[in-house]
N, C-alpha and C. Protein backbone atom coordinates (compact mmCIF):
# COMPACT_ATOMS: atom_id res chain seq x y z
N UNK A 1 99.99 99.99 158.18
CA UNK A 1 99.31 100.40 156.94
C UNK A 1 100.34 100.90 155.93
N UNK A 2 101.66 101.49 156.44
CA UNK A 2 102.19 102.70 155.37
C UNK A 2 103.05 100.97 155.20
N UNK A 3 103.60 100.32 156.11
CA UNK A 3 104.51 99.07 154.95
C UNK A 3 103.85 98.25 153.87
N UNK A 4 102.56 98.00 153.94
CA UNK A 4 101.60 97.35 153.93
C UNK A 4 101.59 98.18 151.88
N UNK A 5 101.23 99.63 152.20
CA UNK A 5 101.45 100.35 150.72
C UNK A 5 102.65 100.48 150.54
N UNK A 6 103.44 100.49 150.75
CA UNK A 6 104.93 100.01 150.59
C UNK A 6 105.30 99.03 150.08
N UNK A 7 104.94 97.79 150.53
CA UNK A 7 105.37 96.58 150.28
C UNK A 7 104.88 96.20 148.50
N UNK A 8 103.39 96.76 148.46
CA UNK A 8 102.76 96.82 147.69
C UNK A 8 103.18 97.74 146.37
N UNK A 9 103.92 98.54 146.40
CA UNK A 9 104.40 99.46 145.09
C UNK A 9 105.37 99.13 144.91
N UNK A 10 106.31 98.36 146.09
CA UNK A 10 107.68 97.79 145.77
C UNK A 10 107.22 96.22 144.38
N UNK A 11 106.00 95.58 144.73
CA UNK A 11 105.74 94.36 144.23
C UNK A 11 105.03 95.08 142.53
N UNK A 12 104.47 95.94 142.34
CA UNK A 12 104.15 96.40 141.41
C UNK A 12 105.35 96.98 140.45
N UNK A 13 106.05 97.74 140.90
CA UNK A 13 107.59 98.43 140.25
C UNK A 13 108.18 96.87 139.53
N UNK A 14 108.34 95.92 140.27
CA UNK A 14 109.35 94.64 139.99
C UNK A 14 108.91 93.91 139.07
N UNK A 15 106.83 93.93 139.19
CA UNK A 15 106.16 93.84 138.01
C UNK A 15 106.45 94.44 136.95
N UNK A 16 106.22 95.51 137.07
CA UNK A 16 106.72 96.32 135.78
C UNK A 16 107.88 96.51 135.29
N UNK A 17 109.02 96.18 136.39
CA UNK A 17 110.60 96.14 135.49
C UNK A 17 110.17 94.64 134.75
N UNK A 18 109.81 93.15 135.22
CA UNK A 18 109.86 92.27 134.61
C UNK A 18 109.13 92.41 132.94
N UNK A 19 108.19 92.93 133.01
CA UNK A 19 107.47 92.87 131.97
C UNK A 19 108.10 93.76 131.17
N UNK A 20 108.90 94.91 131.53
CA UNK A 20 109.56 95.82 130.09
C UNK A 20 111.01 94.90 129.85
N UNK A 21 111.14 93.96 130.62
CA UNK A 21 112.71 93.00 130.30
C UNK A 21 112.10 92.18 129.35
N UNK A 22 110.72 91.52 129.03
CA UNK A 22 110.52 90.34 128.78
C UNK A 22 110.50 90.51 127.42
N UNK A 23 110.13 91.74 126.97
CA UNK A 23 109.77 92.10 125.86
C UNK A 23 111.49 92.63 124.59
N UNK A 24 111.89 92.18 123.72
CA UNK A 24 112.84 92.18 123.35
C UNK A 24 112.38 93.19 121.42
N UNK A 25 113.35 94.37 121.68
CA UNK A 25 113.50 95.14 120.36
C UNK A 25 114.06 94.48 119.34
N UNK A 26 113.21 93.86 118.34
CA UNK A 26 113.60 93.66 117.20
C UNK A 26 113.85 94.64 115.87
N UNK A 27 114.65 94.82 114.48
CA UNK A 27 114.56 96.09 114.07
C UNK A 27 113.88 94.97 112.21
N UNK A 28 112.68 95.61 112.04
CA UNK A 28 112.87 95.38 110.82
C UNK A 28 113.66 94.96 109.32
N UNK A 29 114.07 93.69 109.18
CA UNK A 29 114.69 93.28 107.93
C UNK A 29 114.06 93.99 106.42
N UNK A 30 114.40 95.03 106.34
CA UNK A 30 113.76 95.05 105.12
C UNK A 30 114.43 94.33 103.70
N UNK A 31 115.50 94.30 103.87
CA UNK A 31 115.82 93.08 102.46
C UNK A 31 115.32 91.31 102.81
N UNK A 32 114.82 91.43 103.77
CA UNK A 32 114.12 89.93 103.78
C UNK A 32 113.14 90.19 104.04
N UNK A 33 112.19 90.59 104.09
CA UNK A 33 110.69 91.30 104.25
C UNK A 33 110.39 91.69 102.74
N UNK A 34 108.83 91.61 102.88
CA UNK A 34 108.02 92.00 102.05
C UNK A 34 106.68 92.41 102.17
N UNK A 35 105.97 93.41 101.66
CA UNK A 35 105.08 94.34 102.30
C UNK A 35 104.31 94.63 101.14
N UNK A 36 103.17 93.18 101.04
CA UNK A 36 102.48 93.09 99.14
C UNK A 36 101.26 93.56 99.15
N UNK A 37 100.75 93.48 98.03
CA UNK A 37 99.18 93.59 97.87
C UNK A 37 98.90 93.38 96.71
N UNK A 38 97.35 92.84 96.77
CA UNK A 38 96.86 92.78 95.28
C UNK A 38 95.51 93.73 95.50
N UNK A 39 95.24 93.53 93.71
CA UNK A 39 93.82 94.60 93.67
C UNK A 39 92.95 93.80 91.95
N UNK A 40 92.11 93.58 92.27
CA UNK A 40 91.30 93.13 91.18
C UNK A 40 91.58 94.99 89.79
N UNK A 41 91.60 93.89 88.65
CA UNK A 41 91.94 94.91 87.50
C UNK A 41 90.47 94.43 86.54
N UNK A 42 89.62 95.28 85.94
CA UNK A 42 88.78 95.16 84.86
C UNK A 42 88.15 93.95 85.28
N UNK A 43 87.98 93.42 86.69
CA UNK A 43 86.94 92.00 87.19
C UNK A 43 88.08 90.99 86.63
N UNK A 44 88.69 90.85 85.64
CA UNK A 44 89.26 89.62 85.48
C UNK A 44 90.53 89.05 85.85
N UNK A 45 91.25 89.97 86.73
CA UNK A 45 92.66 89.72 86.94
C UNK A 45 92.93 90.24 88.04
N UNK A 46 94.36 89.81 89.06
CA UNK A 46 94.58 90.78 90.20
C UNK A 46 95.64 91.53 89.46
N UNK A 47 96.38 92.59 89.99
CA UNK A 47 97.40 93.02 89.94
C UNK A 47 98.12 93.47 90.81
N UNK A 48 99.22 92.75 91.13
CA UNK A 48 99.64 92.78 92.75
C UNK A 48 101.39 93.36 92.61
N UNK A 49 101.39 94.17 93.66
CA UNK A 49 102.65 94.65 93.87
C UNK A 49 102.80 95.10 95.77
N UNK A 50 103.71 96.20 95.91
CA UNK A 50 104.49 95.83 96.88
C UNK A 50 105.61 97.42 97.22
N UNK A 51 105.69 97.42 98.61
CA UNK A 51 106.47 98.99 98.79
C UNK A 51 107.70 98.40 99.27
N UNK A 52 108.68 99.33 98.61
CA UNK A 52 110.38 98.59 98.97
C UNK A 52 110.85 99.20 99.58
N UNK A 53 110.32 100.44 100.23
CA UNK A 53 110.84 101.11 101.53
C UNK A 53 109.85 101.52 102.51
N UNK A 54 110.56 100.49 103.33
CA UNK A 54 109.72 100.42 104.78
C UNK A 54 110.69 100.09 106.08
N UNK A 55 109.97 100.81 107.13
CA UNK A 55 111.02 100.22 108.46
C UNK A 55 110.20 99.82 108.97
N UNK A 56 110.22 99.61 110.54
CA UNK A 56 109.65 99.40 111.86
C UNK A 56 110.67 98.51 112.89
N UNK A 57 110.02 98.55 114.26
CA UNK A 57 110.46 97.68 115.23
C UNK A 57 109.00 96.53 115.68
N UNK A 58 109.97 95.97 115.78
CA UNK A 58 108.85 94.68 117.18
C UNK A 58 109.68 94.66 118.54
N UNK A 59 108.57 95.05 119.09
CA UNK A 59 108.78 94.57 120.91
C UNK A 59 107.92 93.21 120.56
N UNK A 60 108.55 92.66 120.99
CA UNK A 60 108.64 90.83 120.73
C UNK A 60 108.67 90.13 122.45
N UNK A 61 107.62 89.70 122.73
CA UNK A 61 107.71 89.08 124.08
C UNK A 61 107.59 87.18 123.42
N UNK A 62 108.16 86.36 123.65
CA UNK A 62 108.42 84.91 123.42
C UNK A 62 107.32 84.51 124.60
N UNK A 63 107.52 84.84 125.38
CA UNK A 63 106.85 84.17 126.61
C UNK A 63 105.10 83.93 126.80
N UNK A 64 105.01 85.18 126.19
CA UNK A 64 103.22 85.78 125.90
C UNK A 64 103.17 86.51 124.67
N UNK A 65 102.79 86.14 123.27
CA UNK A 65 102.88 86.72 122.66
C UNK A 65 101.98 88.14 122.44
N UNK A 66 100.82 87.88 123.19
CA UNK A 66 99.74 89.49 123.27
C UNK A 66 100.31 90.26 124.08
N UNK A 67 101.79 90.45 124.26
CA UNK A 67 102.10 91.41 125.26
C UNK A 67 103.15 92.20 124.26
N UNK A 68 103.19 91.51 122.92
CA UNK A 68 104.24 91.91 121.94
C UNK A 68 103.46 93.44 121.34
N UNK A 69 104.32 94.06 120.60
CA UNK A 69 103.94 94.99 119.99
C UNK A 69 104.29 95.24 118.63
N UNK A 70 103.76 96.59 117.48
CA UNK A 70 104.63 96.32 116.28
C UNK A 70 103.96 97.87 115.45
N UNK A 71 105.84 98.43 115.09
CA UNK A 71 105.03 99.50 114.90
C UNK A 71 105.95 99.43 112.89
N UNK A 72 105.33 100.02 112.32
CA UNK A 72 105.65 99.93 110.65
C UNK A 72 105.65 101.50 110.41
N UNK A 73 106.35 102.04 109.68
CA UNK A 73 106.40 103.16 108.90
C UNK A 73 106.90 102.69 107.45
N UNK A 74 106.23 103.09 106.35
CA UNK A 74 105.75 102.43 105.11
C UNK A 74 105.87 103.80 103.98
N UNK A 75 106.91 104.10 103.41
CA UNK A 75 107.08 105.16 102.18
C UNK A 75 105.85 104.95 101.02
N UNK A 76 105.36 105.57 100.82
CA UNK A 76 104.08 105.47 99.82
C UNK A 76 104.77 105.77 98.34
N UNK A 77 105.87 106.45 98.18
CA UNK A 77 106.66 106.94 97.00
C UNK A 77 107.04 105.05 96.08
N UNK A 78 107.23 104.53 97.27
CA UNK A 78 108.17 103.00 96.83
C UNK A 78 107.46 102.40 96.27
N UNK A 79 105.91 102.34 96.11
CA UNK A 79 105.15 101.40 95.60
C UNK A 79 105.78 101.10 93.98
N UNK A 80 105.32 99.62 94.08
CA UNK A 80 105.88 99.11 92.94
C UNK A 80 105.20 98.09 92.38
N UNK A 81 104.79 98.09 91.24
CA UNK A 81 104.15 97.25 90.78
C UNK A 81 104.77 96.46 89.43
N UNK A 82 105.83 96.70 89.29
CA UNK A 82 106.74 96.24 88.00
C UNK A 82 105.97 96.84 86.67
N UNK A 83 105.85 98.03 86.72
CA UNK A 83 105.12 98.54 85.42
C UNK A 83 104.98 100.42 85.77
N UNK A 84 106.17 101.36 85.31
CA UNK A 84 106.41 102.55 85.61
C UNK A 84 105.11 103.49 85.44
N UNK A 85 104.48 102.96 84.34
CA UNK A 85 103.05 104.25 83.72
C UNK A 85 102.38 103.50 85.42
N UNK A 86 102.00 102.56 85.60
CA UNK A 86 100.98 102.29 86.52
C UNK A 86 101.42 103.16 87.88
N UNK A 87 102.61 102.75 88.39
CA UNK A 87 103.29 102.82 89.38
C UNK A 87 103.21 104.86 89.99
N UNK A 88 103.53 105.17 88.72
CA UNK A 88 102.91 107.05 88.27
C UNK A 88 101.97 107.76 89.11
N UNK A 89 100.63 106.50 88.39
CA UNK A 89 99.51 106.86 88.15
C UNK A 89 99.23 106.95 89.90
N UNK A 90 99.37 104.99 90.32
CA UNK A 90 99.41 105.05 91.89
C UNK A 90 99.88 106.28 92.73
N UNK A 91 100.81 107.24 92.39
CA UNK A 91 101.40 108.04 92.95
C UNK A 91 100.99 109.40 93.28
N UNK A 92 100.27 109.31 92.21
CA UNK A 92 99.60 110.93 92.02
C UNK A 92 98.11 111.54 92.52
N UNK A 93 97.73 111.64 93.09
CA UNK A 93 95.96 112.19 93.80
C UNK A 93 95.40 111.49 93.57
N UNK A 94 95.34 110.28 92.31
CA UNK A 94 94.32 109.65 92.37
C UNK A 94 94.27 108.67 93.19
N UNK A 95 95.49 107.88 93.71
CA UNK A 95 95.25 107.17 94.53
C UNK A 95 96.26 107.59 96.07
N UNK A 96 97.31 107.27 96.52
CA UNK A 96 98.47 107.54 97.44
C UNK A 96 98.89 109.27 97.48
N UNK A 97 98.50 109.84 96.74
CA UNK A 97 99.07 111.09 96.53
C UNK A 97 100.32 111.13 97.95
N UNK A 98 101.52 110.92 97.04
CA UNK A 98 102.44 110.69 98.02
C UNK A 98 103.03 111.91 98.06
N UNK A 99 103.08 113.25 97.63
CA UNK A 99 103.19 114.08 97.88
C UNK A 99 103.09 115.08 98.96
N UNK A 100 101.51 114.48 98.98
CA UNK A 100 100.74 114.77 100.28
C UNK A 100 100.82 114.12 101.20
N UNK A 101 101.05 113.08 100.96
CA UNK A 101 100.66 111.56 102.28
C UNK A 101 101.96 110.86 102.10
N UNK A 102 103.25 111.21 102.40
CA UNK A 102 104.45 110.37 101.90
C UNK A 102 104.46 108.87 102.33
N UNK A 103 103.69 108.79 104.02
CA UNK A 103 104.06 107.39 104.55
C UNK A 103 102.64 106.91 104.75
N UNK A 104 102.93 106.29 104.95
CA UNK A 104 101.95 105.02 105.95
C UNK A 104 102.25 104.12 107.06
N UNK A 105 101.58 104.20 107.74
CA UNK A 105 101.85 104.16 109.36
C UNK A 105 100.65 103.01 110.13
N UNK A 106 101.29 101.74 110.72
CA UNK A 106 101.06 100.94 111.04
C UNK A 106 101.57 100.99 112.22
N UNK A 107 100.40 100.83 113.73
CA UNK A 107 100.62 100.68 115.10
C UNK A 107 99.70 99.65 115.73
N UNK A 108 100.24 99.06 116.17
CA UNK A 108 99.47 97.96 116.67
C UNK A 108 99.26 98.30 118.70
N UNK A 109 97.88 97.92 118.38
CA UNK A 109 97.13 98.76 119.83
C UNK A 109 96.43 97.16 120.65
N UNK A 110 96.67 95.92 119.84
CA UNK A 110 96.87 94.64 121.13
C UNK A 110 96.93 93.44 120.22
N UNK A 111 97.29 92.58 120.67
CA UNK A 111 97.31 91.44 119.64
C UNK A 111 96.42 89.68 120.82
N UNK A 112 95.75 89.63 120.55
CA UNK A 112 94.88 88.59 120.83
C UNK A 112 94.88 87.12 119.96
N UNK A 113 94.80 86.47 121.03
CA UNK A 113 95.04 84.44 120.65
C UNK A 113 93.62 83.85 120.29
N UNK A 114 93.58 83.36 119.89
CA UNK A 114 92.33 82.48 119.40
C UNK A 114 92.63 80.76 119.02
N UNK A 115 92.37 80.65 119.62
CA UNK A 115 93.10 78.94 120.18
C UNK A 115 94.31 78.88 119.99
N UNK A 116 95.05 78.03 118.51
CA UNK A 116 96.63 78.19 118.30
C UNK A 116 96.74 79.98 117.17
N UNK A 117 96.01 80.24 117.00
CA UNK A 117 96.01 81.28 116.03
C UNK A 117 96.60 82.81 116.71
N UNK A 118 96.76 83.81 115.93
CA UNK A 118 97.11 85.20 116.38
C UNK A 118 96.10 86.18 115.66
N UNK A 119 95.94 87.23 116.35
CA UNK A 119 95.27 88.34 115.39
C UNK A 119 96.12 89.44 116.17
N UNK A 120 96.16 90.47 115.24
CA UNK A 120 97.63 91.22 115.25
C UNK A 120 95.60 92.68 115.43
N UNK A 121 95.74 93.45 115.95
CA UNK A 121 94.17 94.68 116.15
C UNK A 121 95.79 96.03 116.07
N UNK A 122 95.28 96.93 115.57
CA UNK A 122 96.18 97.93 115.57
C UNK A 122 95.10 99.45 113.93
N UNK A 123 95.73 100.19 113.99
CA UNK A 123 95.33 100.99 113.53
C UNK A 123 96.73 101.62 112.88
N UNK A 124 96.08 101.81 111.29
CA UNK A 124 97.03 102.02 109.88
C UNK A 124 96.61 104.02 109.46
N UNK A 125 97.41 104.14 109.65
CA UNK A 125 97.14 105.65 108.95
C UNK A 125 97.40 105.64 107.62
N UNK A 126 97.03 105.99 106.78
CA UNK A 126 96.83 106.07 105.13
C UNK A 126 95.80 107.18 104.35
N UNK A 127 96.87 108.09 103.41
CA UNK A 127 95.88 108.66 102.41
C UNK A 127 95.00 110.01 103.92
N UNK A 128 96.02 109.89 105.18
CA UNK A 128 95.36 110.87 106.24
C UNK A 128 94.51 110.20 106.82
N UNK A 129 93.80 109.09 106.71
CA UNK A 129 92.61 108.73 107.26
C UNK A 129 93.73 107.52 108.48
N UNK A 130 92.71 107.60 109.70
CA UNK A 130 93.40 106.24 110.56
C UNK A 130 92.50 105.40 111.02
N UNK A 131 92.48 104.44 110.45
CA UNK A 131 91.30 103.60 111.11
C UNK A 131 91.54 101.70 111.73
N UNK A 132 91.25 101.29 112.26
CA UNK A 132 91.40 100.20 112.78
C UNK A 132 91.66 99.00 111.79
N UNK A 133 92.42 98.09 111.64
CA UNK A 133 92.31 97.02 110.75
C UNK A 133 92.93 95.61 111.86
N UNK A 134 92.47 94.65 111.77
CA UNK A 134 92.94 93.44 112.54
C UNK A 134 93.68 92.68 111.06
N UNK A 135 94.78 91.81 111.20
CA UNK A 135 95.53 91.28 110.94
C UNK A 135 95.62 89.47 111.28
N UNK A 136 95.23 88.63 110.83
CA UNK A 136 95.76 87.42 111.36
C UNK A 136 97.36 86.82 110.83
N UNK A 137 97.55 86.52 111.75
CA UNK A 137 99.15 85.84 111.27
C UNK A 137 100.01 84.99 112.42
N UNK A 138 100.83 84.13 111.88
CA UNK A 138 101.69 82.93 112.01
C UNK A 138 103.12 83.20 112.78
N UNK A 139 103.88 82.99 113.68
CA UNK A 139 105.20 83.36 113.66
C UNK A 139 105.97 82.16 113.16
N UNK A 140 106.89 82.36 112.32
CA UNK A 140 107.52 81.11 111.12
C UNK A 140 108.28 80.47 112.54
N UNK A 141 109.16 81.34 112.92
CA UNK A 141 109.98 80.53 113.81
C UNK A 141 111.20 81.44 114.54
N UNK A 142 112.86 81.12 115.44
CA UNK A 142 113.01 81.84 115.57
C UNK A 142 114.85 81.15 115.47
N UNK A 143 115.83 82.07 115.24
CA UNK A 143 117.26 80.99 114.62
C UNK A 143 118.25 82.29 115.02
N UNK A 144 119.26 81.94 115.04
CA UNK A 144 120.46 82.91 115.42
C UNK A 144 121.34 83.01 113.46
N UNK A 145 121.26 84.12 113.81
CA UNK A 145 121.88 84.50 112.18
C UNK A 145 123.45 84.35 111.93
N UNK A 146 123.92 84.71 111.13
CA UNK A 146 125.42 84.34 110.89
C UNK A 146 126.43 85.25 111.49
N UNK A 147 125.75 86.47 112.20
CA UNK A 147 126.73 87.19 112.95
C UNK A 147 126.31 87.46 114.48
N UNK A 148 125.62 85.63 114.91
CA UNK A 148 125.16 85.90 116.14
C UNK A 148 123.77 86.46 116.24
N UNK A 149 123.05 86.94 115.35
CA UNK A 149 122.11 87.82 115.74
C UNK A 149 120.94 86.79 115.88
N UNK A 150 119.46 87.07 117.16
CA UNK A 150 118.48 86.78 116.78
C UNK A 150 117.48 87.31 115.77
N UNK A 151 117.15 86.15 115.18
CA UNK A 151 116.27 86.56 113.65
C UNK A 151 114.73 86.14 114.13
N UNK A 152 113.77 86.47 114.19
CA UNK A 152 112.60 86.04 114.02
C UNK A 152 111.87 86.43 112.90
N UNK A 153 110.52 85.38 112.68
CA UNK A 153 109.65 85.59 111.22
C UNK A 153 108.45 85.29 111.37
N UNK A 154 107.44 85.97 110.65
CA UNK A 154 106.09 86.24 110.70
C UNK A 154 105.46 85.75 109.33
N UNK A 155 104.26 85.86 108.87
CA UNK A 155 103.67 85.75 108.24
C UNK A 155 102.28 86.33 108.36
N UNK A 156 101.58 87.03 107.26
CA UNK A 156 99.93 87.65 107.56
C UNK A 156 99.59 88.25 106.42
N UNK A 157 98.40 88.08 106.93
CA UNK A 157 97.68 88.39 105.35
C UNK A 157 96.16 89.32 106.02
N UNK A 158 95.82 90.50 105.42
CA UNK A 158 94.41 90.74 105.96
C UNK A 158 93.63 91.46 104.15
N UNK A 159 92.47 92.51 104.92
CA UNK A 159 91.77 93.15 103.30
C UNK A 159 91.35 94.17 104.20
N UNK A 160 91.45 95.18 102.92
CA UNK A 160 90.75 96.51 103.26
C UNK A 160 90.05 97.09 102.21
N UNK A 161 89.26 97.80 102.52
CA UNK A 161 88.56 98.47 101.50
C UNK A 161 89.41 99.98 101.43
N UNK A 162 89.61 100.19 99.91
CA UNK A 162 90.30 101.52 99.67
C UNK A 162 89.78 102.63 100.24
N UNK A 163 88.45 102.77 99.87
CA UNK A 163 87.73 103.68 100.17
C UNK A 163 87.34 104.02 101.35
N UNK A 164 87.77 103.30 102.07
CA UNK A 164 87.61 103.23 103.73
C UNK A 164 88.90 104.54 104.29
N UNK A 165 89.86 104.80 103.04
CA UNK A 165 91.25 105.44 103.43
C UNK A 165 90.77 106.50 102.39
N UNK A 166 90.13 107.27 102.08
CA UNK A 166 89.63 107.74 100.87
C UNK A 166 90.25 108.08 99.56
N UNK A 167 91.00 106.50 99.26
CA UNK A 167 91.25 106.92 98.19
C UNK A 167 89.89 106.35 97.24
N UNK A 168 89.46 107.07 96.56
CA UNK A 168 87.89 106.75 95.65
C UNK A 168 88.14 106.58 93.72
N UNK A 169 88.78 106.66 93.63
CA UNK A 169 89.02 106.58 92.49
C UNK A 169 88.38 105.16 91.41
N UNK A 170 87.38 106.06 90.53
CA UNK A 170 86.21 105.16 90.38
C UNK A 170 86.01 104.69 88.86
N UNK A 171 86.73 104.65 88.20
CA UNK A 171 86.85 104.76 86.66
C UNK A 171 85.98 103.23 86.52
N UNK A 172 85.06 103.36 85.72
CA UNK A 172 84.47 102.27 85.50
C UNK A 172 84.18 101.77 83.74
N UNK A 173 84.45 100.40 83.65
CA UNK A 173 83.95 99.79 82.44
C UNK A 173 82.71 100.65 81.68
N UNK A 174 83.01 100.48 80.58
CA UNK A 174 81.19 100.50 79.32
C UNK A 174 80.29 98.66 80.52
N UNK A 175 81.32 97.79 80.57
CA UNK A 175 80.48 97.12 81.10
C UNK A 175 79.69 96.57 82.50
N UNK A 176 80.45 98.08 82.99
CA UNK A 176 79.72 98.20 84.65
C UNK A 176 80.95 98.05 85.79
N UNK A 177 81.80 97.49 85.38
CA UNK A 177 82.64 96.72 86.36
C UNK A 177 83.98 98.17 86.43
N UNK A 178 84.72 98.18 87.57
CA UNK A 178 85.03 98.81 88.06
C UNK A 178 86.36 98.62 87.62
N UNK A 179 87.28 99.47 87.07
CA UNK A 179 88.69 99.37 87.06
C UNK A 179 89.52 99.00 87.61
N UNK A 180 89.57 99.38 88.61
CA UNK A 180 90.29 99.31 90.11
C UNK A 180 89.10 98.95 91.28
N UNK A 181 89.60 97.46 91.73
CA UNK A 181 88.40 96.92 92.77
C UNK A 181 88.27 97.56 93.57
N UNK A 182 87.58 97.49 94.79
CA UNK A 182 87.64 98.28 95.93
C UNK A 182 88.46 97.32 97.43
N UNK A 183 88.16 96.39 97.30
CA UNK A 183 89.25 95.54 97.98
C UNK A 183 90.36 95.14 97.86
N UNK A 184 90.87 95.17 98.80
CA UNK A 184 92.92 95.04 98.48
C UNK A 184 93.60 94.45 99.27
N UNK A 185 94.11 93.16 99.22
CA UNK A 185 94.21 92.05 99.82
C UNK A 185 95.81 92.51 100.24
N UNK A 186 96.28 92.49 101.20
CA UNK A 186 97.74 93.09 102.26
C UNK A 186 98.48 91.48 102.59
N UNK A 187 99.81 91.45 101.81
CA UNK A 187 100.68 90.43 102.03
C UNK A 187 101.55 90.53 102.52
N UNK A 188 101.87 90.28 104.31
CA UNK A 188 103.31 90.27 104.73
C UNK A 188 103.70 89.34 105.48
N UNK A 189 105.34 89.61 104.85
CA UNK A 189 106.27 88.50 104.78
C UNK A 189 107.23 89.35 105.64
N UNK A 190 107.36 89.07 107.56
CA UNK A 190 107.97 90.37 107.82
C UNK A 190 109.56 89.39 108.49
N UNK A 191 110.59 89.45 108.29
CA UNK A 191 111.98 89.10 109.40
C UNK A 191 112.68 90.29 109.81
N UNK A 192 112.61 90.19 111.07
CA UNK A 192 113.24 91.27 112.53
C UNK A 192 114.54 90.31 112.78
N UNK A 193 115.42 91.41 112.79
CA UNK A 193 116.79 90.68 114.06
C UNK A 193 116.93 91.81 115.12
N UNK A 194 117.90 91.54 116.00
CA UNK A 194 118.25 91.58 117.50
C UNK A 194 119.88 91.60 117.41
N UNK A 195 121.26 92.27 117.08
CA UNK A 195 122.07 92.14 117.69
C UNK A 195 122.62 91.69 118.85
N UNK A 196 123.38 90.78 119.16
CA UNK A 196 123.98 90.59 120.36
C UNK A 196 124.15 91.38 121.24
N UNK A 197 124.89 92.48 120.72
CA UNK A 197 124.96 93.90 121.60
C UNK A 197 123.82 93.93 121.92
N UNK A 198 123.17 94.68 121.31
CA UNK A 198 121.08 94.81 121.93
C UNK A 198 120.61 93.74 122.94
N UNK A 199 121.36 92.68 122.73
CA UNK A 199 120.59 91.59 124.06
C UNK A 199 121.61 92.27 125.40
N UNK A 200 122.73 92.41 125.37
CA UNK A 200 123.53 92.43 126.14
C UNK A 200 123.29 93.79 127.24
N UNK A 201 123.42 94.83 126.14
CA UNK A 201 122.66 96.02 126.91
C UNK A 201 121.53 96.14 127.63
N UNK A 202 120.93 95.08 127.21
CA UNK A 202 119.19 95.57 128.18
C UNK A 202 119.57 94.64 128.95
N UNK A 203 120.60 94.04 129.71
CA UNK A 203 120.73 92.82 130.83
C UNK A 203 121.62 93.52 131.61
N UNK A 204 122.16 94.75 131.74
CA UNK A 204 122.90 95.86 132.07
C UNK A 204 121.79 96.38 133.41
């Protein structure tokens, strides 16, 4: 009986060393990354911009990709919309109050296949509130960079409702329609590398 549970925690341990090998630390590209959004303006237009300081890692498994992981930390100060009065305004209580709320925080809690497709399920902290958002997205592909390094690339797009994060900010038209939409369409364009060193060490 006692080799028998023996044999058995030895086969589980070897499980579990394989599966933390399989999985490979990627570190966020942020000069090749991009982290967008749009937002309907006065019903007739979007107006879309984008935060220029952001990190994260991917635990990146090739083999199975729902075994991957992905975590984002997102400066709320960086938002940018190519227009300083707007960019202000975003900044201040009425919407991000980045004062209060400097980051935003993206953890991903499983990622699930749907025939050739991905959906990325994880939960975004924002504005204090944390609530669940699913993600669909593409992996572009995967190439060794010019100093040796592995590069991989993503693609995804999802929507959220603002007010779901409470930012409420409600200024409305004489003709009914809402200033600032309430939906806000999330564009990312994410590339991770891998140093050589970093492969080398975890084969140690």
């Amino acid at each position: 009986m006692f080799r028998r549970v023996l044999f058995s925690a030895v086969l589980i341990g070897l499980f579990s060393i394989g599966s933390a090998v399989a999985a490979e630390k990627f570190d966020i590209d942020q000069a090749h990354s991009y982290v967008g959004f749009s937002v309907r303006h006065m019903v007739v237009s979007n107006v879309k911009g984008n935060f220029t300081d952001f990190s994260g890692t991917i635990m990146f498994d090739e083999k199975d990709m729902t075994k991957s992981s992905v975590k984002v930390n997102i400066k709320t100060a960086s938002v940018n919309t190519s227009n300083d009065k707007r960019d202000e305004h975003l900044r201040n209580p009425d919407f991000f109050d980045v004062e209060k709320y400097p980051e935003m925080i993206f953890e991903s809690s499983k990622i699930e296949k749907k025939g050739d497709d991905y959906i990325m399920h994880g939960f975004l902290t924002m504005h204090g509130i944390n609530r669940e958002i699913a993600i669909p997205f593409d992996m572009l592909g995967r190439t060794t960079g010019f100093q040796g390094e592995d590069r991989i690339g993503f693609e995804g797009s999802a929507k959220l409702n603002r007010k779901d994060y409470g930012i409420s900010f409600g200024a409305v038209m004489e003709t009914g329609g809402l200033v600032v939409g309430d939906e806000v369409k999330i564009d990312l364009q994410i590339e991770a590398f891998r140093m050589p060193s970093e492969e080398a060490a975890s084969t140690k």
